[in-house]
C-alpha atoms as a PDB file:
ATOM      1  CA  UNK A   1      -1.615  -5.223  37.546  1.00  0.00           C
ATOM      2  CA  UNK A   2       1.715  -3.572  38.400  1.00  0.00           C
ATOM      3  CA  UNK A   3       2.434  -0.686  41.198  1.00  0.00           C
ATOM      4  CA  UNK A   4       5.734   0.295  42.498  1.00  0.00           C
ATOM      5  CA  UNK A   5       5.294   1.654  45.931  1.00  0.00           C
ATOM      6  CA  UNK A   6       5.322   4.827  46.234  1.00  0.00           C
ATOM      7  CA  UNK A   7       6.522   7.833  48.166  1.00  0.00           C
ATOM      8  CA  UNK A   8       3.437   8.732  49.665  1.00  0.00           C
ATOM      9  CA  UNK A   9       4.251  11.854  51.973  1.00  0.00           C
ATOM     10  CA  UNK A  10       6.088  13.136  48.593  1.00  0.00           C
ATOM     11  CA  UNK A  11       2.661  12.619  47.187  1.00  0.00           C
ATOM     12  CA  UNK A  12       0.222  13.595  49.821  1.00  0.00           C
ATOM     13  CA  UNK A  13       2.526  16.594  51.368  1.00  0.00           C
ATOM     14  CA  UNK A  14       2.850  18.566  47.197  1.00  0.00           C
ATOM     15  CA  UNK A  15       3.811  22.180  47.671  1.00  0.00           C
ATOM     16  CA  UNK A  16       0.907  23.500  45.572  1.00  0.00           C
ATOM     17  CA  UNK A  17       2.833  26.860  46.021  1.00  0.00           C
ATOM     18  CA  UNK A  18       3.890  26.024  42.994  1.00  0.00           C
ATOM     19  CA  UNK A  19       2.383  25.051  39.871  1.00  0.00           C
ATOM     20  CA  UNK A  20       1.362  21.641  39.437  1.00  0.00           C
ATOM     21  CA  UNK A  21       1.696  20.358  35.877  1.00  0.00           C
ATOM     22  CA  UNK A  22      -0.345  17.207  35.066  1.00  0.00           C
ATOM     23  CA  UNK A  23       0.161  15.689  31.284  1.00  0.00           C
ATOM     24  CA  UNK A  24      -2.522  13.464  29.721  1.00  0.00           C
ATOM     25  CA  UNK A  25      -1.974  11.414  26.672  1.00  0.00           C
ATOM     26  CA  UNK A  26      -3.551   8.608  24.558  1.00  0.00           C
ATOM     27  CA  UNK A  27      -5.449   7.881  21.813  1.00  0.00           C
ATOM     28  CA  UNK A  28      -8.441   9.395  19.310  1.00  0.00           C
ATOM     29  CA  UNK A  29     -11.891   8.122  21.329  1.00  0.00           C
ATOM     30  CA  UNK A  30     -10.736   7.422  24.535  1.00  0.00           C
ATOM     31  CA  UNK A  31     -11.853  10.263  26.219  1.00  0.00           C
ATOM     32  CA  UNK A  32      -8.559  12.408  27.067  1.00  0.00           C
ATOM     33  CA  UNK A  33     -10.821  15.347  26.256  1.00  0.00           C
ATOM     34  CA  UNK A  34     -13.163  14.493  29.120  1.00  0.00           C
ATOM     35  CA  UNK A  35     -11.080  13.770  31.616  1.00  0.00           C
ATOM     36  CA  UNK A  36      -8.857  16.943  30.638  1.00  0.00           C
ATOM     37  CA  UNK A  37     -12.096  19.142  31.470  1.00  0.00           C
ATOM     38  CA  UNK A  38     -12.620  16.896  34.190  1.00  0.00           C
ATOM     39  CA  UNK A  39      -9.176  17.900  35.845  1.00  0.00           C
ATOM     40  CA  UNK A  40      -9.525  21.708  34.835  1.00  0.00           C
ATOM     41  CA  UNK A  41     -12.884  22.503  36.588  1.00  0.00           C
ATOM     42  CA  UNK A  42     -11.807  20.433  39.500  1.00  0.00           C
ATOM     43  CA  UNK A  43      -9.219  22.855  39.767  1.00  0.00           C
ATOM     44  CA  UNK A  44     -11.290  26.041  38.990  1.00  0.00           C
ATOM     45  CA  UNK A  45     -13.553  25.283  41.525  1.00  0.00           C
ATOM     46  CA  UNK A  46     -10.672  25.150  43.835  1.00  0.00           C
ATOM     47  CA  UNK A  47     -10.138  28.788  43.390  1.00  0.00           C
ATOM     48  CA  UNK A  48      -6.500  27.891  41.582  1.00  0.00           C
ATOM     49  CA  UNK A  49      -5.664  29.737  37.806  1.00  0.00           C
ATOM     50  CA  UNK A  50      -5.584  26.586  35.031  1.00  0.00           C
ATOM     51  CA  UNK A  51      -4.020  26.743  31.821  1.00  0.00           C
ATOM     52  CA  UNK A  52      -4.684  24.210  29.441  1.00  0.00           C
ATOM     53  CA  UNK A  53      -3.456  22.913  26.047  1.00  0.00           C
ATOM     54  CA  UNK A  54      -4.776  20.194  23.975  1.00  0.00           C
ATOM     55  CA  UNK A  55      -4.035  18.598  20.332  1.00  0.00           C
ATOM     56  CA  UNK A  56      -7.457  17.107  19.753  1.00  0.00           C
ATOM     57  CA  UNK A  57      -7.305  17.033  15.612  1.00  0.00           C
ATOM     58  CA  UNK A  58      -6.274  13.588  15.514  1.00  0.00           C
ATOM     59  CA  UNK A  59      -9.480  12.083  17.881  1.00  0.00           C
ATOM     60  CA  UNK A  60     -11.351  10.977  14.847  1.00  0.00           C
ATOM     61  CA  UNK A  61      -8.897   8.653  13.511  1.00  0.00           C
ATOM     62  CA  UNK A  62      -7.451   7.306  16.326  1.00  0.00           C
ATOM     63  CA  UNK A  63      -4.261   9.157  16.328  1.00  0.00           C
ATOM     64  CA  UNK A  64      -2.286  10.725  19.433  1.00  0.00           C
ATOM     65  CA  UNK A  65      -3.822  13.084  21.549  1.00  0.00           C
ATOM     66  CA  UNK A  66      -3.083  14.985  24.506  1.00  0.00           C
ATOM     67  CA  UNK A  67      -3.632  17.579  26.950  1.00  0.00           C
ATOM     68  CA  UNK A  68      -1.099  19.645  28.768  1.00  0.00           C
ATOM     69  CA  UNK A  69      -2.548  21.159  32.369  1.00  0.00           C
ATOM     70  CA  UNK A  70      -0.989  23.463  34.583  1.00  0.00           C
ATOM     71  CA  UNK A  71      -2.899  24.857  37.596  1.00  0.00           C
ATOM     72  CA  UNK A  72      -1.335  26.331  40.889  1.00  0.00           C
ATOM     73  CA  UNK A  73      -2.186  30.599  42.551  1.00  0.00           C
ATOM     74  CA  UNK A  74      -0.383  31.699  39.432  1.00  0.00           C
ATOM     75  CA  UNK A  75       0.145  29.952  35.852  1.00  0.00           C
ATOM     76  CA  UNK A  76       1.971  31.566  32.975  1.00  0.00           C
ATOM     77  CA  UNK A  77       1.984  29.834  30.635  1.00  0.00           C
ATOM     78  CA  UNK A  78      -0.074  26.153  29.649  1.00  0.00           C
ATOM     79  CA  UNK A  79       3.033  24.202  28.132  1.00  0.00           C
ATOM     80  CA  UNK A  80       4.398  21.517  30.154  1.00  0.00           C
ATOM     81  CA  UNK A  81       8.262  21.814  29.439  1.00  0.00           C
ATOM     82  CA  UNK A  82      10.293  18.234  29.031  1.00  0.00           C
ATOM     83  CA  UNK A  83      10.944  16.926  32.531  1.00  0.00           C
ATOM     84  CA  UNK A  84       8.865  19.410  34.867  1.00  0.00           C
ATOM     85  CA  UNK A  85       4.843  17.056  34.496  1.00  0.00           C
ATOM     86  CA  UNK A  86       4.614  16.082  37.909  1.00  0.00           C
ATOM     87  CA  UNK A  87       1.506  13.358  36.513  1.00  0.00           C
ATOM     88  CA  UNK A  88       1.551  11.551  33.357  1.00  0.00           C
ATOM     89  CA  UNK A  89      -1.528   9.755  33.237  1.00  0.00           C
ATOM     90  CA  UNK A  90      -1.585   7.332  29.910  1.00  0.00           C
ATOM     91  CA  UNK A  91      -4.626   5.964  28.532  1.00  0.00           C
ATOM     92  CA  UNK A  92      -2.605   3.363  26.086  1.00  0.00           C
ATOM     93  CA  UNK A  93       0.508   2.192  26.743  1.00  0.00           C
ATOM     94  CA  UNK A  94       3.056   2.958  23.946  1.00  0.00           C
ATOM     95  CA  UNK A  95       1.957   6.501  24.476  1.00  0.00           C
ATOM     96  CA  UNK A  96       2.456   6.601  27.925  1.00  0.00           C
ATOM     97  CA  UNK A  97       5.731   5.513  27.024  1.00  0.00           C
ATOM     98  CA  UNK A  98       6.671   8.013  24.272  1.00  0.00           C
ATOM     99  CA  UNK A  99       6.190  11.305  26.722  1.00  0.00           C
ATOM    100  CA  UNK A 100       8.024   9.560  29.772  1.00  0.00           C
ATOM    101  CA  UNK A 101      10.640  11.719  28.974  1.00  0.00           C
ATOM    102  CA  UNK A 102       8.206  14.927  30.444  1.00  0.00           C
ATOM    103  CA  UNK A 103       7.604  12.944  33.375  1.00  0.00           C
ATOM    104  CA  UNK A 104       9.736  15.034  36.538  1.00  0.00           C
ATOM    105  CA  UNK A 105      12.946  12.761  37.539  1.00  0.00           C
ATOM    106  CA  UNK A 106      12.532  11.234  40.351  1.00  0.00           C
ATOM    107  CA  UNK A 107       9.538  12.913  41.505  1.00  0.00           C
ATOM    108  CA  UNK A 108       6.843  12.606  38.998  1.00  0.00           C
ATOM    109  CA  UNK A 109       3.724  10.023  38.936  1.00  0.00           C
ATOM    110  CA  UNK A 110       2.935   7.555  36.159  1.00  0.00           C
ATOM    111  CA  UNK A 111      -0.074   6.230  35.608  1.00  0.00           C
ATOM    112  CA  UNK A 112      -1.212   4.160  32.555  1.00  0.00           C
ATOM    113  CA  UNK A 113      -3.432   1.523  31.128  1.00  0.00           C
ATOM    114  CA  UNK A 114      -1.598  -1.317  29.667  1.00  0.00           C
ATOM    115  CA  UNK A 115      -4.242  -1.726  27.168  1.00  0.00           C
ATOM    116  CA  UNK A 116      -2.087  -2.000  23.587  1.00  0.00           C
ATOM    117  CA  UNK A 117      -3.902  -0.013  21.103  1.00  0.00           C
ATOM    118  CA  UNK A 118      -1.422  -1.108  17.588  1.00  0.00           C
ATOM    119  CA  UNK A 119      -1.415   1.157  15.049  1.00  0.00           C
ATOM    120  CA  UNK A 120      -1.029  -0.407  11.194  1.00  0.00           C
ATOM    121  CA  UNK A 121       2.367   0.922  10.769  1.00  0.00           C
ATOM    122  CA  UNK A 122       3.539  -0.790  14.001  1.00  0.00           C
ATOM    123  CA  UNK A 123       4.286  -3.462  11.556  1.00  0.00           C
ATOM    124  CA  UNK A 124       7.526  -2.944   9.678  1.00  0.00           C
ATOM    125  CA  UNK A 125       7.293  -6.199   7.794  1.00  0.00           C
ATOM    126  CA  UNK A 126       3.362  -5.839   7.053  1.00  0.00           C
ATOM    127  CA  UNK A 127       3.336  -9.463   5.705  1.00  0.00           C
ATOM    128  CA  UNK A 128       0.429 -11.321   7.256  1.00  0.00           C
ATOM    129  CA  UNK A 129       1.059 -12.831  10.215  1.00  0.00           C
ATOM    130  CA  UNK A 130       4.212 -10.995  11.449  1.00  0.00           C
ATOM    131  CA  UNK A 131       4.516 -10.180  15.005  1.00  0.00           C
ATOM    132  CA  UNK A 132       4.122  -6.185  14.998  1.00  0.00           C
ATOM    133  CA  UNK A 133       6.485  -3.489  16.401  1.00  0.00           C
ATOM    134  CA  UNK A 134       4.888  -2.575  18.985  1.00  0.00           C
ATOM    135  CA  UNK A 135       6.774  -0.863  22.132  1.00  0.00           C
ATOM    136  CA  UNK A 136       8.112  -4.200  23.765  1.00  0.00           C
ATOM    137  CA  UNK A 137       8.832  -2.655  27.434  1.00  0.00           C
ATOM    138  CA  UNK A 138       7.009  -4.380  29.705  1.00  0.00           C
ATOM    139  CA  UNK A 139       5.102  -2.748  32.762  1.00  0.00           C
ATOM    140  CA  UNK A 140       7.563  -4.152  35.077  1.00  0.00           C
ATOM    141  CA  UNK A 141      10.629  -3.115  33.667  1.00  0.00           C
ATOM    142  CA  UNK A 142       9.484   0.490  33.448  1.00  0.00           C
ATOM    143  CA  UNK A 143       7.503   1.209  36.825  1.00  0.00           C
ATOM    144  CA  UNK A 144      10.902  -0.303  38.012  1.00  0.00           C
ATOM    145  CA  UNK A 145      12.398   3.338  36.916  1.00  0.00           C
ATOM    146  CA  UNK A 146      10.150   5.400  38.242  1.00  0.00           C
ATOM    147  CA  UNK A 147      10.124   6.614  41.932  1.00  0.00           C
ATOM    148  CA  UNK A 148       5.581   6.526  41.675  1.00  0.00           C
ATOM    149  CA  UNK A 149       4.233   4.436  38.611  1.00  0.00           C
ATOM    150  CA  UNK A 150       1.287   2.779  38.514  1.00  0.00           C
ATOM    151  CA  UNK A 151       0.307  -0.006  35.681  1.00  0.00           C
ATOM    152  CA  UNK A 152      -3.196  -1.143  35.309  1.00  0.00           C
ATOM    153  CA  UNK A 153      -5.490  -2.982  33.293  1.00  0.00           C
ATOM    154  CA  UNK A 154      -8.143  -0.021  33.912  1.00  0.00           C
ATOM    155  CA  UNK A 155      -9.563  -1.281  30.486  1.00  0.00           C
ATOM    156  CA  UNK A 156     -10.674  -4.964  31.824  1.00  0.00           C
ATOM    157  CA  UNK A 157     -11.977  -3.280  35.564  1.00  0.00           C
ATOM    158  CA  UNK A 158     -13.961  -1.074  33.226  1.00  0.00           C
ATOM    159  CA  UNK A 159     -14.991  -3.868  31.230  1.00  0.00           C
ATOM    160  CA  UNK A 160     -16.120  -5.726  34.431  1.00  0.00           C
ATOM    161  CA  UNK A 161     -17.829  -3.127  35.098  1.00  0.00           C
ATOM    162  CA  UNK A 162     -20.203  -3.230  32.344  1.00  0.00           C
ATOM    163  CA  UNK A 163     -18.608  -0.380  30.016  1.00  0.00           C
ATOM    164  CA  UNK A 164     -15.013  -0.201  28.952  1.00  0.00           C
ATOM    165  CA  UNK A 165     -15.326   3.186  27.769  1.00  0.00           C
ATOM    166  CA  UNK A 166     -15.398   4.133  31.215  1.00  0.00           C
ATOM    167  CA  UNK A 167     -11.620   2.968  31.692  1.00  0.00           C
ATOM    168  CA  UNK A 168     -10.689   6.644  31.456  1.00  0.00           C
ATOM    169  CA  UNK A 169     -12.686   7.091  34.355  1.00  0.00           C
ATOM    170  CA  UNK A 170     -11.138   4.265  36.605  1.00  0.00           C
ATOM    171  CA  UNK A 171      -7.265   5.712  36.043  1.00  0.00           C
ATOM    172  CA  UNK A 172      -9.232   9.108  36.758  1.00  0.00           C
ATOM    173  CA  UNK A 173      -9.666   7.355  40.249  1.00  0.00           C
ATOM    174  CA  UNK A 174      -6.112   6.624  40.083  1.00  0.00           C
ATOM    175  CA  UNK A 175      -4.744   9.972  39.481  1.00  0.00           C
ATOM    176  CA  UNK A 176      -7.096  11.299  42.485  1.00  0.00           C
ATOM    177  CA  UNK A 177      -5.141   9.801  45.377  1.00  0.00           C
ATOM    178  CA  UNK A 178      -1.833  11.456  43.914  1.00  0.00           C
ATOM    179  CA  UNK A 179      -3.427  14.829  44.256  1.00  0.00           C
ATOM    180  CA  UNK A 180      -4.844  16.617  47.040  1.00  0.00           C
ATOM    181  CA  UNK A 181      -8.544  17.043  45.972  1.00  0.00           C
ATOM    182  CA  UNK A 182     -11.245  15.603  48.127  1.00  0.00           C
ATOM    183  CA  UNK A 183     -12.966  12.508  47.115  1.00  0.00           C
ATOM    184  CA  UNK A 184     -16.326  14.010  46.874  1.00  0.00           C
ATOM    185  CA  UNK A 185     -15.298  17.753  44.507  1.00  0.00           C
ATOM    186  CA  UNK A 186     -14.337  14.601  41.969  1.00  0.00           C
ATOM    187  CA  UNK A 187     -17.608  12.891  41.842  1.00  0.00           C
ATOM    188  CA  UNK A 188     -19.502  16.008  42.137  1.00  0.00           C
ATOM    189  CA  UNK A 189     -17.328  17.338  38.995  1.00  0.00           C
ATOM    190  CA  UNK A 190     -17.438  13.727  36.835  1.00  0.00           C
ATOM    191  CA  UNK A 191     -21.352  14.188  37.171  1.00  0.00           C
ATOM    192  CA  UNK A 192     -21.438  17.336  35.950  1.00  0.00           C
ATOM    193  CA  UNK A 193     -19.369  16.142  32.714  1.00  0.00           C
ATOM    194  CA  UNK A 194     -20.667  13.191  31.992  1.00  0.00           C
ATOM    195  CA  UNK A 195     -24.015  12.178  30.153  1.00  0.00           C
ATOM    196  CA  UNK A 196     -26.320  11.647  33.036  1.00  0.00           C
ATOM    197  CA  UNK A 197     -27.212   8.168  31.665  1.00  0.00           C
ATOM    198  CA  UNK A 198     -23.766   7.169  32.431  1.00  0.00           C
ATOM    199  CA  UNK A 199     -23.165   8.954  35.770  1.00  0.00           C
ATOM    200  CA  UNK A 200     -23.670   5.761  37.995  1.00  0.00           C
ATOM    201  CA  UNK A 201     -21.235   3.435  35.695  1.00  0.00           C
ATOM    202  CA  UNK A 202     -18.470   6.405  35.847  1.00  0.00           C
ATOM    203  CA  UNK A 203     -18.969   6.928  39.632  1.00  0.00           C
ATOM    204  CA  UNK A 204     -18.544   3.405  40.338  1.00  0.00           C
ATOM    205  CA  UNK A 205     -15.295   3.129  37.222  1.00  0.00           C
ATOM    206  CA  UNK A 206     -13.571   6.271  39.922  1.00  0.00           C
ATOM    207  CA  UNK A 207     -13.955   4.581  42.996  1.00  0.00           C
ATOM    208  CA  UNK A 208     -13.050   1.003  41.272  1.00  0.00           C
ATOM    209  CA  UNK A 209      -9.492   3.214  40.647  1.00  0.00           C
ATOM    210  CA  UNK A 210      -9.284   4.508  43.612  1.00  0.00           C
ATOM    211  CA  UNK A 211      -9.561   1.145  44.970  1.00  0.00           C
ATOM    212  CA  UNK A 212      -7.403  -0.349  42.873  1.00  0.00           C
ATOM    213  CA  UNK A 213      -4.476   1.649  44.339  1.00  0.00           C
ATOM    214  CA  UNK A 214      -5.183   0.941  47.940  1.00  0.00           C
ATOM    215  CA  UNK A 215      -5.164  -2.783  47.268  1.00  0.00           C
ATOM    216  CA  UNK A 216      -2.101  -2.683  44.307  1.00  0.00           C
ATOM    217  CA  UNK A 217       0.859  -4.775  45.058  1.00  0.00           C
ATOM    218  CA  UNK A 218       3.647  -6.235  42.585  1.00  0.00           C
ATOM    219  CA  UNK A 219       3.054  -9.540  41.469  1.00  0.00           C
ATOM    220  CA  UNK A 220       5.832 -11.945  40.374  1.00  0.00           C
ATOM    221  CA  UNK A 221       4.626 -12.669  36.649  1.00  0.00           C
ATOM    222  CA  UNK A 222       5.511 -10.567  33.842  1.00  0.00           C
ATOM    223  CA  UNK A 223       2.686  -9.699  31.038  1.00  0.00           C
ATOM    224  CA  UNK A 224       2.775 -11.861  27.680  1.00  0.00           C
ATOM    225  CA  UNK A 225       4.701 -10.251  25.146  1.00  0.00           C
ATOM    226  CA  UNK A 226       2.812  -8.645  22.126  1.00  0.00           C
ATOM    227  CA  UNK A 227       2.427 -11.611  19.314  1.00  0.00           C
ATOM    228  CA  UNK A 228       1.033 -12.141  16.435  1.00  0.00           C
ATOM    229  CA  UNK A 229      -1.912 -14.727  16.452  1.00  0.00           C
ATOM    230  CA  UNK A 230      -1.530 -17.710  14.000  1.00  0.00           C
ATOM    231  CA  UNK A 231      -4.861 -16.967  12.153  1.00  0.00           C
ATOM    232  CA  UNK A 232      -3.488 -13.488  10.737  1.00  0.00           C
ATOM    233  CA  UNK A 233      -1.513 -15.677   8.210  1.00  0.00           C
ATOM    234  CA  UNK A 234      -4.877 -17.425   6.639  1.00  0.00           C
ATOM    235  CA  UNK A 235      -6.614 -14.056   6.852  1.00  0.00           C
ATOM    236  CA  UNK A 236      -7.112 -13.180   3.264  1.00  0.00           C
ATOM    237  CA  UNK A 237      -8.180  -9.284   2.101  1.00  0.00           C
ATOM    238  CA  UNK A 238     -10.700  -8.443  -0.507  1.00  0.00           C
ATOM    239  CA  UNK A 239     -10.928  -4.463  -1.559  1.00  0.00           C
ATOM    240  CA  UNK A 240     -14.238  -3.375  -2.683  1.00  0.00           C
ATOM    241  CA  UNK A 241     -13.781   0.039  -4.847  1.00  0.00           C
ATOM    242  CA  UNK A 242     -16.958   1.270  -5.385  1.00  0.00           C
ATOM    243  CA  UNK A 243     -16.309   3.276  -9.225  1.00  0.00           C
ATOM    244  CA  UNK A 244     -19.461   5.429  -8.780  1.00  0.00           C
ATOM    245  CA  UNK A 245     -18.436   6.884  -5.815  1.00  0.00           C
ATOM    246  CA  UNK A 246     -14.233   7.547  -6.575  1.00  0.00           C
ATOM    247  CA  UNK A 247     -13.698  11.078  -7.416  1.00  0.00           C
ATOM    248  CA  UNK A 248     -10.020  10.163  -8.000  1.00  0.00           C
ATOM    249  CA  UNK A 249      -8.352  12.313  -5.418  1.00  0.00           C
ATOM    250  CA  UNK A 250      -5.779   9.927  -4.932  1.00  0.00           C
ATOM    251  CA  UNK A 251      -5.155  10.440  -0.952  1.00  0.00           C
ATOM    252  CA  UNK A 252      -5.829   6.139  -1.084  1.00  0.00           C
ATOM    253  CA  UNK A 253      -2.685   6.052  -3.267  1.00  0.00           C
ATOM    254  CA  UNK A 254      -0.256   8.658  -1.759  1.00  0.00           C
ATOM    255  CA  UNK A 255      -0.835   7.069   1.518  1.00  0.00           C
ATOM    256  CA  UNK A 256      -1.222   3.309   0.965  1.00  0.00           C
ATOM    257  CA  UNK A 257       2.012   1.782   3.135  1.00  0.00           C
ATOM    258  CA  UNK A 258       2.472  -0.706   0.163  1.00  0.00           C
ATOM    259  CA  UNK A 259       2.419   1.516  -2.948  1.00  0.00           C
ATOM    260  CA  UNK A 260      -0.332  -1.417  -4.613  1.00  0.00           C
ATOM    261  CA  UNK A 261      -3.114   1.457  -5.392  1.00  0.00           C
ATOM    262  CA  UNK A 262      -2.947   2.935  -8.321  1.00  0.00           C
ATOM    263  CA  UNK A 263      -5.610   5.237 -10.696  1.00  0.00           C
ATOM    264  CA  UNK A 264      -6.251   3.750 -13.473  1.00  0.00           C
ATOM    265  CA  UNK A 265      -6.745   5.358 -16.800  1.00  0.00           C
ATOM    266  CA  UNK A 266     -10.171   7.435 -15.960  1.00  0.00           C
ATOM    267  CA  UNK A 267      -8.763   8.419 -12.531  1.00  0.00           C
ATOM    268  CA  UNK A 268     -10.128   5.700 -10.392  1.00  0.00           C
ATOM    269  CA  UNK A 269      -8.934   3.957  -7.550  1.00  0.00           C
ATOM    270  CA  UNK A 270      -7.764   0.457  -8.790  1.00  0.00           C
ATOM    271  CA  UNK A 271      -5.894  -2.028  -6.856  1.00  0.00           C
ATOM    272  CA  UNK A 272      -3.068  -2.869  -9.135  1.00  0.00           C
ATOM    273  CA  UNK A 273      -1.290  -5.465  -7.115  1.00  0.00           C
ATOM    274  CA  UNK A 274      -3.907  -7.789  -4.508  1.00  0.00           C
ATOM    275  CA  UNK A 275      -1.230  -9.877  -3.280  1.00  0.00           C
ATOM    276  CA  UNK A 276       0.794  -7.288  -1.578  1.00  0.00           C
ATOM    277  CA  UNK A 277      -2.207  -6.040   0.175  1.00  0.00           C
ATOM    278  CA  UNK A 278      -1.590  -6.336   3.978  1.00  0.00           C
ATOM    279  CA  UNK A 279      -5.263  -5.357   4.809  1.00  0.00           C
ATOM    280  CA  UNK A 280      -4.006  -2.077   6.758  1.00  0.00           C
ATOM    281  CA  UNK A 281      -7.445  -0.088   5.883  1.00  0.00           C
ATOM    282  CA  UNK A 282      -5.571   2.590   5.666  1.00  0.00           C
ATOM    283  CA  UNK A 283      -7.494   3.713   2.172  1.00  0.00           C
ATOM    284  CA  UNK A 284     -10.641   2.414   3.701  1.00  0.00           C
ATOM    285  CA  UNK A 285     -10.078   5.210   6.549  1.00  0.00           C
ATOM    286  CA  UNK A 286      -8.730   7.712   4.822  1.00  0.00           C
ATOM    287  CA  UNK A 287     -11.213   7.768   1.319  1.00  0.00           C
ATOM    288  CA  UNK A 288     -13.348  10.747   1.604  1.00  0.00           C
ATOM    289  CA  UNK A 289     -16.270   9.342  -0.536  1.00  0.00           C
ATOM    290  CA  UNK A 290     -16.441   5.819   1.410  1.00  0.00           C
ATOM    291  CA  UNK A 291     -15.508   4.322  -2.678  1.00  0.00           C
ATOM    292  CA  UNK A 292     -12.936   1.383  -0.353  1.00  0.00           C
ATOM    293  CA  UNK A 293     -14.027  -0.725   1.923  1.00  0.00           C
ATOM    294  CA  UNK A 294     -11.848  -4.089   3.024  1.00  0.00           C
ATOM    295  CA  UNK A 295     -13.604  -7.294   3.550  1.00  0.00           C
ATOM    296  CA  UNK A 296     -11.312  -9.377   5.648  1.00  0.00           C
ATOM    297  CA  UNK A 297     -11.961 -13.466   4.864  1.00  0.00           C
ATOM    298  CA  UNK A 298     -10.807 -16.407   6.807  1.00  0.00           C
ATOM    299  CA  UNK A 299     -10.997 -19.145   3.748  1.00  0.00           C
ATOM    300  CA  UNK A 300     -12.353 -22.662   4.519  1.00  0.00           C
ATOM    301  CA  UNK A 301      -9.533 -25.250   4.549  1.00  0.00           C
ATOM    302  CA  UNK A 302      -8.070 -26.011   0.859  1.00  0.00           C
ATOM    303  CA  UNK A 303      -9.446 -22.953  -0.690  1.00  0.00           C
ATOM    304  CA  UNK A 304      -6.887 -20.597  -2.214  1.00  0.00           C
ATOM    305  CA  UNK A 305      -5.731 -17.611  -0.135  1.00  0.00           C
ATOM    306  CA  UNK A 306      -4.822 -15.003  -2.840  1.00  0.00           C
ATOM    307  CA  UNK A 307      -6.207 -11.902  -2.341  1.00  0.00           C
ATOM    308  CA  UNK A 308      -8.902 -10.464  -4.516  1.00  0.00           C
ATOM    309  CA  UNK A 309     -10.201  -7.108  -5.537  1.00  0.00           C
ATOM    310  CA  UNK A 310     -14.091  -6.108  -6.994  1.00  0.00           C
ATOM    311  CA  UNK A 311     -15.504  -2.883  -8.474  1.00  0.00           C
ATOM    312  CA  UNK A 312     -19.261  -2.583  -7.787  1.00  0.00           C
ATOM    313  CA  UNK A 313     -21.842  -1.338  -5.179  1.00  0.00           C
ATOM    314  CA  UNK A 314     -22.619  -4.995  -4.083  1.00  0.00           C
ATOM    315  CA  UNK A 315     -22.668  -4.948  -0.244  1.00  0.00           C
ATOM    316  CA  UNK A 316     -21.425  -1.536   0.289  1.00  0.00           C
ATOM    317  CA  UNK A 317     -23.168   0.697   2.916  1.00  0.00           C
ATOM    318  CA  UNK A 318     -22.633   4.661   3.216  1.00  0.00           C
END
């Protein structure tokens, strides 16, 4: 857990004269939606005009997402221009780190996870075992730069919790003490947002990020670089192409990072070369009739490691 201190009358003591812009980014599924709307009624019930913009196409496959939102007496327009968000609040780190550059100089708040969510093609040598290229900034080096930055494992104090989907909901409880809401219009907002089976586990997630700020210092040791764990390189990967169910668009072989799909000669998926298969489930993702699925095998000692590939509805679920 990393904080830098920071200025808190420049926090506390906000003009909200003006407009406040607060930018939200992360991943598909982690909730940037929620706590988006969260934000945004929090703000309407404040009497204050809120624009909001949002890319949300992505959420289903775990690609970027993120909300712009402005909110102040008067709000023209709901873009965040580089430089002027006075919050960035990151749900994964390598995003957090790819819109820093929207973050105000010198005056702006960061707040992110450090939970790594790697893509497949953060690995430009996709060989097994290869240490991926992730963004290798640690949280030290870059809450160093920044007058206000917070950097917390929000996943794990979810996790302790009982529910890590409720991490979203801890740096929630974060972002609260760097603007000038009361405590109690954010719980009585959260509750009305989320499912009420949940609302005790995301009341408890707020405060647990709340707390977390009021107790954050910055500790001496730096986090473990990302690396690649030694049983990647036994890891062998065996594509299952169902032929029944291929309608031989060919998105699986357009897209596949290692050109090794290929239709064969009645337009069906057909993987044409198993050994340079890095497992990447990209076609598994992106196949519109479920026809690929990857089956990834750790072999028992001495037995070979070549990849293999099977036609067939054997074992294959839809």
């Amino acid at each position: 857990m990393r904080v830098q201190e920071p200025n808190r009358a420049a926090v506390e003591t906000r003009d909200h004269a003006r407009v406040t812009s607060v930018l939200m980014v992360g991943v598909g599924g982690q909730g940037i939606l929620m706590v988006s709307k969260v934000l945004a009624t929090l703000c309407q019930n404040a009497g204050m005009e809120v624009k909001q913009s949002e890319v949300h196409g992505m959420a289903k496959r775990g690609g970027a997402v993120f909300s712009h939102i402005r909110f102040g007496p008067e709000v023209h327009s709901p873009l965040i221009p580089e430089g002027e968000a006075d919050v960035l609040l990151a749900l994964e780190w390598a995003e957090g780190l790819r819109w820093l550059h929207y973050l105000r100089p010198g005056e702006g708040v960061f707040i992110s996870d450090v939970r790594r969510i790697v893509p497949p093609f953060a690995c430009r040598n996709r060989g097994r075992g290869v240490t991926p290229e992730y963004a290798r900034a640690t949280p030290a080096e870059i809450i160093g730069r920044l007058g206000t930055g917070y950097a917390l494992d929000a996943t794990g104090i979810a996790r302790g919790l009982g529910n890590e989907r409720t991490a979203n909901t801890v740096l929630l409880g974060v972002l609260s003490t760097a603007l000038a809401f009361p405590e109690e219009a954010w719980i009585e907002v959260i509750s009305r947002v989320v499912p009420a089976e949940t609302l005790e586990i995301n009341r408890a997630a707020f405060l647990a990020g709340r707390a977390w700020v009021a107790e954050a210092t910055v500790p001496e040791e730096e986090a473990s670089p990302v690396t690649a764990d030694p049983l990647l390189a036994r890891i062998t990967h065996r594509l299952e192409i169902t032929r029944a169910w291929c309608k031989g668009c060919d998105i699986c072989v357009k897209f596949c990072p290692e050109r090794c799909l290929v239709l064969d000669e009645e337009q069906i998926a057909l993987l044409a070369e198993p050994e340079a298969c890095t497992g990447c489930r990209l076609c598994e993702w992106l196949c519109p009739d479920f026809a690929i699925r990857l089956h990834k095998e750790v072999p028992a000692p001495g037995a070979s490691t070549s990849p293999e590939t099977t036609s067939g509805t054997a074992g294959c679920d839809r």
